[in-house]
N, C-alpha and C. Protein backbone atom coordinates (compact mmCIF):
# COMPACT_ATOMS: atom_id res chain seq x y z
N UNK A 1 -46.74 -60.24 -52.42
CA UNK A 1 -47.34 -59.28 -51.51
C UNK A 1 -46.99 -59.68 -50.08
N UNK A 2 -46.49 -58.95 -49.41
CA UNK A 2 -46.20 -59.16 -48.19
C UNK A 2 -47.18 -58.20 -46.87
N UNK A 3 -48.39 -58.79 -46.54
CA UNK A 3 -49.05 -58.00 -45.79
C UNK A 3 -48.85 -59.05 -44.25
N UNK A 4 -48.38 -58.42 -43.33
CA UNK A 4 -48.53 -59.23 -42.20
C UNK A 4 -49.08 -57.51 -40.98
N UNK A 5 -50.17 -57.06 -42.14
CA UNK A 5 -50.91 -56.00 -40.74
C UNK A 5 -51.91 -56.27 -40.92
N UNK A 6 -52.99 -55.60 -39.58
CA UNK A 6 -54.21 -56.20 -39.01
C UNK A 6 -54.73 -55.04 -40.26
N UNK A 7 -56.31 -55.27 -40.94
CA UNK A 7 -57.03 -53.93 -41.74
C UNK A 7 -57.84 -53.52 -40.45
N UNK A 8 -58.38 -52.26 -40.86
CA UNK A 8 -59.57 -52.09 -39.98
C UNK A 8 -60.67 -52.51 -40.96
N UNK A 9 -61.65 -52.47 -40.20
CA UNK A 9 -63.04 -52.80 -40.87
C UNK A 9 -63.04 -51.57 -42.17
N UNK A 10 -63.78 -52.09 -43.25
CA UNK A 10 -63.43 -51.08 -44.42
C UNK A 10 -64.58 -49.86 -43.92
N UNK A 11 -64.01 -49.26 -44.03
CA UNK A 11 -65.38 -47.57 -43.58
C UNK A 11 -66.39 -47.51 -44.93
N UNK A 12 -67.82 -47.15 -44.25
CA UNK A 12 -68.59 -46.49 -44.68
C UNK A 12 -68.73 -45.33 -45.33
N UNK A 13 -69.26 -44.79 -46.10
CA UNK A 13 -69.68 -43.56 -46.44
C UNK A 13 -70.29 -42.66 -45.86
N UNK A 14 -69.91 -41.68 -45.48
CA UNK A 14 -70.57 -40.27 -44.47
C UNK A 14 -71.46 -39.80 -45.63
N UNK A 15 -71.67 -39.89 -46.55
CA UNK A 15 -72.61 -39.01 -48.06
C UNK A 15 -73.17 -39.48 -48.71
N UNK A 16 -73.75 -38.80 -49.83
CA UNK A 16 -74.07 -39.89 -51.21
C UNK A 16 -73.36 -40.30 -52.13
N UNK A 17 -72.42 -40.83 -51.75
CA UNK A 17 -71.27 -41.92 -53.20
C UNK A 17 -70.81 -42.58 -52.32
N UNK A 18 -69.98 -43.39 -53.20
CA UNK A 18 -68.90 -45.15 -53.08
C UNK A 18 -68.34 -45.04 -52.69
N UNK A 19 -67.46 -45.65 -51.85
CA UNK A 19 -65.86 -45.94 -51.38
C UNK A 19 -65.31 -46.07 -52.21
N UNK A 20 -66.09 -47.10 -53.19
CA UNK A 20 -64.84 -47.79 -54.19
C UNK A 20 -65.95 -47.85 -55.42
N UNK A 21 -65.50 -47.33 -56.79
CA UNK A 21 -65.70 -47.58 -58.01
C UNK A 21 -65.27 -48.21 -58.65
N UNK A 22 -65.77 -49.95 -59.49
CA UNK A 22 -64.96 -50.80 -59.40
C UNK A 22 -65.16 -50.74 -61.40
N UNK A 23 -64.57 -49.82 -62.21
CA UNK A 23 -64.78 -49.62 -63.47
C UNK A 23 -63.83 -49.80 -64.33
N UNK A 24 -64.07 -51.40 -65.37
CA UNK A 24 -63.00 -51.98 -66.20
C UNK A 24 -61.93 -52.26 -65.34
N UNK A 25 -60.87 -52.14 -66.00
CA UNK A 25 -59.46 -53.16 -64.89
C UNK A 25 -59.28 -51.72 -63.82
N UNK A 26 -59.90 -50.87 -63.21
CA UNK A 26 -59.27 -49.91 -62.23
C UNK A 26 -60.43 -50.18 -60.97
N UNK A 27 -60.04 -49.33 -59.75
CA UNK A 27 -60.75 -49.43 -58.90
C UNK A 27 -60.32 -47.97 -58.30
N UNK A 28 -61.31 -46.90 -58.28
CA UNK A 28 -61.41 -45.65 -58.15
C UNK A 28 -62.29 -45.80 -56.42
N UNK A 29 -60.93 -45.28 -55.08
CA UNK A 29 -61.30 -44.91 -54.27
C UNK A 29 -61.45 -43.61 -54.05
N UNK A 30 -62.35 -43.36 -53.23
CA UNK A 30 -62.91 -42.31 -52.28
C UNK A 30 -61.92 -41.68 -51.18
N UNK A 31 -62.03 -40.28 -51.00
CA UNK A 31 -61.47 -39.88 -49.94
C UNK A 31 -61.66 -40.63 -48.58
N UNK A 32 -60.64 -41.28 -48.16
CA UNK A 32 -60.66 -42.01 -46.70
C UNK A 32 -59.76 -40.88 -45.00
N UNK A 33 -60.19 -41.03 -44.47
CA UNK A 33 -59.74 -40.84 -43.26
C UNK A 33 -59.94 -42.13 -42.27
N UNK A 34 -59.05 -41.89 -41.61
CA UNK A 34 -59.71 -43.05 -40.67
C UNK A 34 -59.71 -43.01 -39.07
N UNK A 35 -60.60 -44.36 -38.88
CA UNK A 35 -61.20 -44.27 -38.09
C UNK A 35 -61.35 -45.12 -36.66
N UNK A 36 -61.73 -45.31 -35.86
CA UNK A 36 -61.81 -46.64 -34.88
C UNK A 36 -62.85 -46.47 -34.36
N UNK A 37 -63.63 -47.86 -34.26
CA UNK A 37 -64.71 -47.95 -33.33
C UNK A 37 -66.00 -47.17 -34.57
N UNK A 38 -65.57 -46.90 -35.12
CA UNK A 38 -66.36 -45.69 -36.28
C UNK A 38 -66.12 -43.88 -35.83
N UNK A 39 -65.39 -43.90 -34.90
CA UNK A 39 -65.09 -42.57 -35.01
C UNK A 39 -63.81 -42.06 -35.48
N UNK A 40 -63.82 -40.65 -35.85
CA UNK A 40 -62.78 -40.35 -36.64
C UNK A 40 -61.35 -40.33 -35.47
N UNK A 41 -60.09 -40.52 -36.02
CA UNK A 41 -58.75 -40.53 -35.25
C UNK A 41 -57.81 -40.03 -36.32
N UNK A 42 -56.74 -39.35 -35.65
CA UNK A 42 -55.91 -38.36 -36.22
C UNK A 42 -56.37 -37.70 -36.52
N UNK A 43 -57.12 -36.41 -35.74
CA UNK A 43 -57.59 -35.25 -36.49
C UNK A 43 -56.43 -33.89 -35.81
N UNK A 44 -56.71 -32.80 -36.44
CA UNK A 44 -55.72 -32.07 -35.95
C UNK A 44 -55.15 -31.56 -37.48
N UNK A 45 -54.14 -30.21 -37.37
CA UNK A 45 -53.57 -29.63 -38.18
C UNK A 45 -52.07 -29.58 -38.15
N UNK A 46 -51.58 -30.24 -39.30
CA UNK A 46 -50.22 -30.20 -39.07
C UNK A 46 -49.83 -28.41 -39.10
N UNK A 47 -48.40 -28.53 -37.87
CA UNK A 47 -47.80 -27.53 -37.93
C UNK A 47 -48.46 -26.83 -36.81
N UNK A 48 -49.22 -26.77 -36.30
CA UNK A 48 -50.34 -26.70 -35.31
C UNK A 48 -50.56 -27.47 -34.34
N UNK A 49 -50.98 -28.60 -34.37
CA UNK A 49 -51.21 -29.52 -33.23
C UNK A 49 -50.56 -30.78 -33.83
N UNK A 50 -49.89 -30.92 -34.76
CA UNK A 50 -49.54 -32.12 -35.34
C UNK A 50 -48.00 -32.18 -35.87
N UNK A 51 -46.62 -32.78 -36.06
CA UNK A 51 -46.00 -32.94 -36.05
C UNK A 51 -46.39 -33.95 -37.51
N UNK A 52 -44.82 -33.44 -38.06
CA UNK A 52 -44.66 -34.32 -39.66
C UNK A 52 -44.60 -35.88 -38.59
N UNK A 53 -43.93 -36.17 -38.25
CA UNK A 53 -44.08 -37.79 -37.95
C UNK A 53 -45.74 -38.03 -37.49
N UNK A 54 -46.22 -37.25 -36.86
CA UNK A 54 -47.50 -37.62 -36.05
C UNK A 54 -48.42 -38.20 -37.76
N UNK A 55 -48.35 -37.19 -38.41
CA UNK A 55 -49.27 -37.05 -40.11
C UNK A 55 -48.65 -38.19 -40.73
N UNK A 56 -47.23 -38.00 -40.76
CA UNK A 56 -46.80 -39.69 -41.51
C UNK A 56 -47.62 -40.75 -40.83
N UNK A 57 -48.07 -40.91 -39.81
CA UNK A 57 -48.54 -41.93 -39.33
C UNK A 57 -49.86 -41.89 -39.07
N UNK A 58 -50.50 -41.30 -39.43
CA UNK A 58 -51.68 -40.98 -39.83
C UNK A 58 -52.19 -41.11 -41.36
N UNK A 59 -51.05 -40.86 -41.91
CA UNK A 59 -51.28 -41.02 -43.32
C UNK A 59 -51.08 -42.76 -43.39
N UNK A 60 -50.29 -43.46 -42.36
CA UNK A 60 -50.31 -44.95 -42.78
C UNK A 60 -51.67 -45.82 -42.28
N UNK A 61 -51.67 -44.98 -41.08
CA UNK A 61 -53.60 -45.55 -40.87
C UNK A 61 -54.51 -45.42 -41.56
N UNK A 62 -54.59 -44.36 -42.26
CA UNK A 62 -55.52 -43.59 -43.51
C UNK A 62 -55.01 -45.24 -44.48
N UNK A 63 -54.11 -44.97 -44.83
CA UNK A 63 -53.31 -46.32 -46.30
C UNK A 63 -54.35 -47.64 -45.42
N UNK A 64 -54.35 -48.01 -44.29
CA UNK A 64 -54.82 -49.07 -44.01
C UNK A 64 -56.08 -49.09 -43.93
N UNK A 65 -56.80 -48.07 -43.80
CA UNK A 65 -58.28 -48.01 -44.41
C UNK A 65 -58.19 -48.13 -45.10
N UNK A 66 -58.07 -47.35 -46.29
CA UNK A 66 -58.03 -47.73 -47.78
C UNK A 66 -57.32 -49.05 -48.62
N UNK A 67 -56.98 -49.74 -48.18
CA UNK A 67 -56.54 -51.25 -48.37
C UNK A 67 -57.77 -51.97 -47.74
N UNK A 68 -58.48 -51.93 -47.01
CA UNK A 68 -59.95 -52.36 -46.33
C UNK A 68 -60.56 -52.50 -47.05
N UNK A 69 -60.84 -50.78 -47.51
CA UNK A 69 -61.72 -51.12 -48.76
C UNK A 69 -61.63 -51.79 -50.21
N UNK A 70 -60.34 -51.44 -50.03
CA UNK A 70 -59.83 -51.94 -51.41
C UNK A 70 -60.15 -53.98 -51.53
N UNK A 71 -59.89 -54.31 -50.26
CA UNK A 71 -59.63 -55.90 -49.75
C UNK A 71 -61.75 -56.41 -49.79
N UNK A 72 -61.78 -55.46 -49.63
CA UNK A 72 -64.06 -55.14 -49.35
C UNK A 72 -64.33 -55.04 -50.97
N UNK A 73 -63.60 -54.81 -51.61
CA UNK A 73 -64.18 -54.34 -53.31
C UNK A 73 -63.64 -55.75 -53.85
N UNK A 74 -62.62 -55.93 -54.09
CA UNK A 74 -62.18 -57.13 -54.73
C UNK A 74 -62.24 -58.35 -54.00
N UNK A 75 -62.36 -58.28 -53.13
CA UNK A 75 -62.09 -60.04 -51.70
C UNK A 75 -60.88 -60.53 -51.50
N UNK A 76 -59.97 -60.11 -52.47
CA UNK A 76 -58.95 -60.46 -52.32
C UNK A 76 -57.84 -59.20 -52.49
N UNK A 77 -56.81 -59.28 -51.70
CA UNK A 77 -56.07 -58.10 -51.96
C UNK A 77 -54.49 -58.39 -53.21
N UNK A 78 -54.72 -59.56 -53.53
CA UNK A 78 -54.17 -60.56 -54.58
C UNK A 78 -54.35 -60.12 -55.67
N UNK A 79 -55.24 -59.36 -55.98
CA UNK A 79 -55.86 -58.67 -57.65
C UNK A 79 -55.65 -57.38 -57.46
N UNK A 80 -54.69 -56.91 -56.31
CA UNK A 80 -54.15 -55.61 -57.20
C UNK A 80 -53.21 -55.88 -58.03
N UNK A 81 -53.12 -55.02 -59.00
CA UNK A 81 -52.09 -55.21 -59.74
C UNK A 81 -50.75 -54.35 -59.61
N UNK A 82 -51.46 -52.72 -59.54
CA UNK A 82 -50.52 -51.84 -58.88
C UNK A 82 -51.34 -50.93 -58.38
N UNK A 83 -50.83 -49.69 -57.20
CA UNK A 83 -51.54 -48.70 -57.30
C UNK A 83 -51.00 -47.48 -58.35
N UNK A 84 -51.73 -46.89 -58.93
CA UNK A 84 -51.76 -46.31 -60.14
C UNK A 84 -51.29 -44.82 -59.47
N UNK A 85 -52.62 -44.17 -58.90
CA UNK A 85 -52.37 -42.80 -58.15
C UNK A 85 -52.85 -42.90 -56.96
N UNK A 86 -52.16 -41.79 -56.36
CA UNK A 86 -52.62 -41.73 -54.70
C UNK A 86 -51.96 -40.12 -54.56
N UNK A 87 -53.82 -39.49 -54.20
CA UNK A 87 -53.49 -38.11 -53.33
C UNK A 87 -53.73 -38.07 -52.19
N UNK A 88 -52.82 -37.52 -51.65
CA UNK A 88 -52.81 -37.36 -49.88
C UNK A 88 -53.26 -35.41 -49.87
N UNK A 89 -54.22 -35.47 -49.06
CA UNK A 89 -54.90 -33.87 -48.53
C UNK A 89 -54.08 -34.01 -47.03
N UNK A 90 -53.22 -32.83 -46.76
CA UNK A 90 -52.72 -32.62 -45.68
C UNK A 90 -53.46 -31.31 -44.92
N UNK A 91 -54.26 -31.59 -43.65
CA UNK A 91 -54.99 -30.55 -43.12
C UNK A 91 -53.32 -29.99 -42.11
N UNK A 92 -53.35 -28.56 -42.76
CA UNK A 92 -52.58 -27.68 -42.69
C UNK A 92 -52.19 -26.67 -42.50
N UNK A 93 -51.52 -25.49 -41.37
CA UNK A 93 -51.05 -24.41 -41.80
C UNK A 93 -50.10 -23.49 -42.48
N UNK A 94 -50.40 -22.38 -42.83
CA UNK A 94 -49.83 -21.82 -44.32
C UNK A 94 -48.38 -21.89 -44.72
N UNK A 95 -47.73 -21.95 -43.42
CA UNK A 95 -46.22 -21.92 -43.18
C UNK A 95 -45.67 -23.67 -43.30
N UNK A 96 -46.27 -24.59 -43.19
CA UNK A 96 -46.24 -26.28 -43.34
C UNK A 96 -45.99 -26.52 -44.85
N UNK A 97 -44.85 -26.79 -44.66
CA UNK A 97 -44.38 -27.53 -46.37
C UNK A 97 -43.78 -28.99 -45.95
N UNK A 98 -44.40 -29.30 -45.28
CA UNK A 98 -43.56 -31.33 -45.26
C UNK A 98 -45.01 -32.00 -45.77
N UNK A 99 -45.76 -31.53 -46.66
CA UNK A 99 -47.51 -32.40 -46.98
C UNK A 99 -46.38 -33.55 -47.32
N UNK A 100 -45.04 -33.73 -48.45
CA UNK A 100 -44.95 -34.55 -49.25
C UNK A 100 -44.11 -35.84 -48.20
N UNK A 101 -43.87 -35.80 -46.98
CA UNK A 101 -43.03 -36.08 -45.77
C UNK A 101 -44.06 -36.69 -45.36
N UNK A 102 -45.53 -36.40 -44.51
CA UNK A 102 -45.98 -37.15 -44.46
C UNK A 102 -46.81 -38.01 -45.42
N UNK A 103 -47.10 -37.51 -46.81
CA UNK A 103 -47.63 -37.83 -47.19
C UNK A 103 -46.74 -39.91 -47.58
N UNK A 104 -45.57 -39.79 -47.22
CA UNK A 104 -44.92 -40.68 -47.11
C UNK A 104 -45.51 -41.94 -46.17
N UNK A 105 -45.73 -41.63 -46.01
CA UNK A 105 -46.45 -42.60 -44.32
C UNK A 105 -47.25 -43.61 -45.30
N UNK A 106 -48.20 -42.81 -46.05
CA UNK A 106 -49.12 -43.70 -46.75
C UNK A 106 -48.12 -44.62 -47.68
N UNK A 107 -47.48 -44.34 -48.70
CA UNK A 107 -47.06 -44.66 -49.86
C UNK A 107 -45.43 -45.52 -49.38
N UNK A 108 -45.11 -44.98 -48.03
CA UNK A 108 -43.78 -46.35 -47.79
C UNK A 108 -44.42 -47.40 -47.35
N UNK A 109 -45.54 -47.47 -47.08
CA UNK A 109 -46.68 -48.85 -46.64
C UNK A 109 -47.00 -49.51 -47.54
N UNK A 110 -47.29 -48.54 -48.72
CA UNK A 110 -47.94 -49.34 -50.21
C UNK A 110 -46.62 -49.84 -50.69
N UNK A 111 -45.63 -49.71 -51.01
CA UNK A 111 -44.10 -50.08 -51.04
C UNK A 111 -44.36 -51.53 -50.78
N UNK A 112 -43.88 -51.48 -48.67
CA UNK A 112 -43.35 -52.61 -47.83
C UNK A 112 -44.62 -54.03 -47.89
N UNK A 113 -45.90 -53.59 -48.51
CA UNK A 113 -46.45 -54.19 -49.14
C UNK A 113 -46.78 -55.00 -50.42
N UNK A 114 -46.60 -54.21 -51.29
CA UNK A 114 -46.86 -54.20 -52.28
C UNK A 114 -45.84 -54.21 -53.19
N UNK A 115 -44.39 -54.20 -52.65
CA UNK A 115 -43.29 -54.01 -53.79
C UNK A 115 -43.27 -52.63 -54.70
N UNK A 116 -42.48 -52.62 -55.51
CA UNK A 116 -42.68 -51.96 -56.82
C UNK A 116 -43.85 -51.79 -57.29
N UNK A 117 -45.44 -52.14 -57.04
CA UNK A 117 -46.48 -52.62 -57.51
C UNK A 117 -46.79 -51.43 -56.65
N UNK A 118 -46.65 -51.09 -55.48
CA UNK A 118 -47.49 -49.88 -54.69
C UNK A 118 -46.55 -48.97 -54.32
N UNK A 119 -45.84 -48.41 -55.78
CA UNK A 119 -44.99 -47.10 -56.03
C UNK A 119 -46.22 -46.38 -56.54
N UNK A 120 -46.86 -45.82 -56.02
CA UNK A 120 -47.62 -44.77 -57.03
C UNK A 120 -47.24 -43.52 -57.51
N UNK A 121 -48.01 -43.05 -58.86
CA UNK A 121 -47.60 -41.53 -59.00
C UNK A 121 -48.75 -40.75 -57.47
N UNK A 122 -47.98 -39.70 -57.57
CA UNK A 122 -48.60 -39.35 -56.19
C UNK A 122 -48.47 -37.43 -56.24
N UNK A 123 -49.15 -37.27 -55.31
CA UNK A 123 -49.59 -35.43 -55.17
C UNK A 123 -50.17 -35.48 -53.86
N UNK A 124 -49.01 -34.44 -53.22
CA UNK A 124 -49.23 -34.17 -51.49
C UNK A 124 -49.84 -33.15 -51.48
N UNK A 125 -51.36 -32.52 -50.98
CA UNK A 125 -51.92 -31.05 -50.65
C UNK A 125 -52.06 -30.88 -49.43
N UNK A 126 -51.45 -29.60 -49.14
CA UNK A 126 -52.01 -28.99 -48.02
C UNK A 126 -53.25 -28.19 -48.71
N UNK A 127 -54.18 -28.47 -47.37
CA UNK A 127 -55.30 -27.88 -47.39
C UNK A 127 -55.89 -27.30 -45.90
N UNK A 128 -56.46 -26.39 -46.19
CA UNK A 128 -57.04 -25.27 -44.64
C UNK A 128 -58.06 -26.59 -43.67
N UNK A 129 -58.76 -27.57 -44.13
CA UNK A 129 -59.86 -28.46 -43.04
C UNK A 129 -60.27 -29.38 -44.04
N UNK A 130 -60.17 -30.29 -43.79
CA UNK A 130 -60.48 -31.87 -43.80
C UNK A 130 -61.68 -32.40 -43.05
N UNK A 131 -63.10 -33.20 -43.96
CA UNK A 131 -64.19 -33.65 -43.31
C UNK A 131 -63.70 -34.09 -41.86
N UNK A 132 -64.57 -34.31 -41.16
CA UNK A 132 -64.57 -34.25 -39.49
C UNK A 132 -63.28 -34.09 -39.03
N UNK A 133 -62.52 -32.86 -39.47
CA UNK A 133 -61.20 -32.70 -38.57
C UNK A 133 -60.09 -33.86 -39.13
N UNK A 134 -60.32 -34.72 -40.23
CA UNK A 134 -58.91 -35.17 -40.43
C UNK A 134 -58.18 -34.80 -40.61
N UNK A 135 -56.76 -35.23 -40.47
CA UNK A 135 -55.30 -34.45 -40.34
C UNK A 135 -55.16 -34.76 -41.85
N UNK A 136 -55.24 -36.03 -42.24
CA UNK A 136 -55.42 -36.61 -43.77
C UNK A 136 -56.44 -37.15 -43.86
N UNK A 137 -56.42 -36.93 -45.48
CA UNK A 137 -57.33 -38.11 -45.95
C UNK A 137 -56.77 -38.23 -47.44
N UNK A 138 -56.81 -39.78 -47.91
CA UNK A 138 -56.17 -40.22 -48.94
C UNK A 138 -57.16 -40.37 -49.80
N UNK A 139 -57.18 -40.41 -51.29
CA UNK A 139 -57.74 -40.97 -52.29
C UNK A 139 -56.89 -41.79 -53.42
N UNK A 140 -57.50 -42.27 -54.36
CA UNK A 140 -55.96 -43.28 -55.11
C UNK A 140 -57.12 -44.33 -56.00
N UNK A 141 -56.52 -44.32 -56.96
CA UNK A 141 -56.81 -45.23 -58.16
C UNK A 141 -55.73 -46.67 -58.45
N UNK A 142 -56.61 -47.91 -58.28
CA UNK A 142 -55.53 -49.45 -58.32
C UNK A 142 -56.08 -49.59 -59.39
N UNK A 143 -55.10 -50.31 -60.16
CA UNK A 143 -55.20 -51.24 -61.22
C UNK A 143 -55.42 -52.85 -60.81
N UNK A 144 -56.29 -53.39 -61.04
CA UNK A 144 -56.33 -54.96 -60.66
C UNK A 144 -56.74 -55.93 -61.49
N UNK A 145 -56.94 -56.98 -61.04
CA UNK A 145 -56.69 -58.04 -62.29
C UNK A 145 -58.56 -58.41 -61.92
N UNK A 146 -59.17 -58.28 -63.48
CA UNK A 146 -60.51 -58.45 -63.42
C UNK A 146 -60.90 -59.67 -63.81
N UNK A 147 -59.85 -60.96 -63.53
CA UNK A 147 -60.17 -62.46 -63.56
C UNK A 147 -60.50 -62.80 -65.47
């Protein structure tokens, strides 16, 4: 594993459920957006106010929340084993077909990390609005090693 980036603090829950469901060898995350300071960043609609590079990179901040939590569920980020799935929600207008472009942002991170191990199967959506205005927000199922 080659991680030489800073995490953010793993985010909280805005609702009533988990970040992370930690059930038999998988670990079932939650829709993430992310955030700084605790407020939301990268919000906006691609195609609209947002540019495919702007969302790729939004989608890699989103990936680095969700490695937070993921690093907050297990303690170690050493017991993933792989990531399994990962959907990226692209907040979008109707004419925007690059969801799967940025949805890249997230998943060339899980890669330069993770090797072959954070290739996931994967599914890019555009969607009309995303909780507090995210541009993305990721969800994704790891496989890890339950000692």
């Amino acid at each position: 594993m080659n991680l030489e980036l800073t995490l953010p603090p793993p985010a909280r829950a805005v609702g009533t459920y988990s970040m992370a469901v930690h059930a038999g060898g998988l670990v079932f995350l939650s829709g993430h957006g992310a955030f700084e300071d605790r407020r939301p960043i990268h919000t906006g609609r691609l195609g609209a106010s947002l540019t495919t590079e702007q969302g790729a990179r939004a989608a890699e901040a989103v990936m680095l929340g969700l490695l937070a939590t993921v690093q907050d569920e297990l303690g170690d980020l050493g017991r993933v084993e792989r990531f399994v799935k990962v959907v990226v929600f692209v907040s979008s207008t109707p004419a925007f077909t690059e969801q799967h472009l940025v949805a890249n942002g997230a998943t060339d991170l899980l890669v330069r990390v993770f090797g072959e191990r954070g290739r996931p199967a994967r599914s890019a959506v555009g969607v009309a609005a995303l909780p507090l205005g995210f541009a993305v927000e990721i969800e994704a199922i790891v496989q890890v090693d339950d000692l």
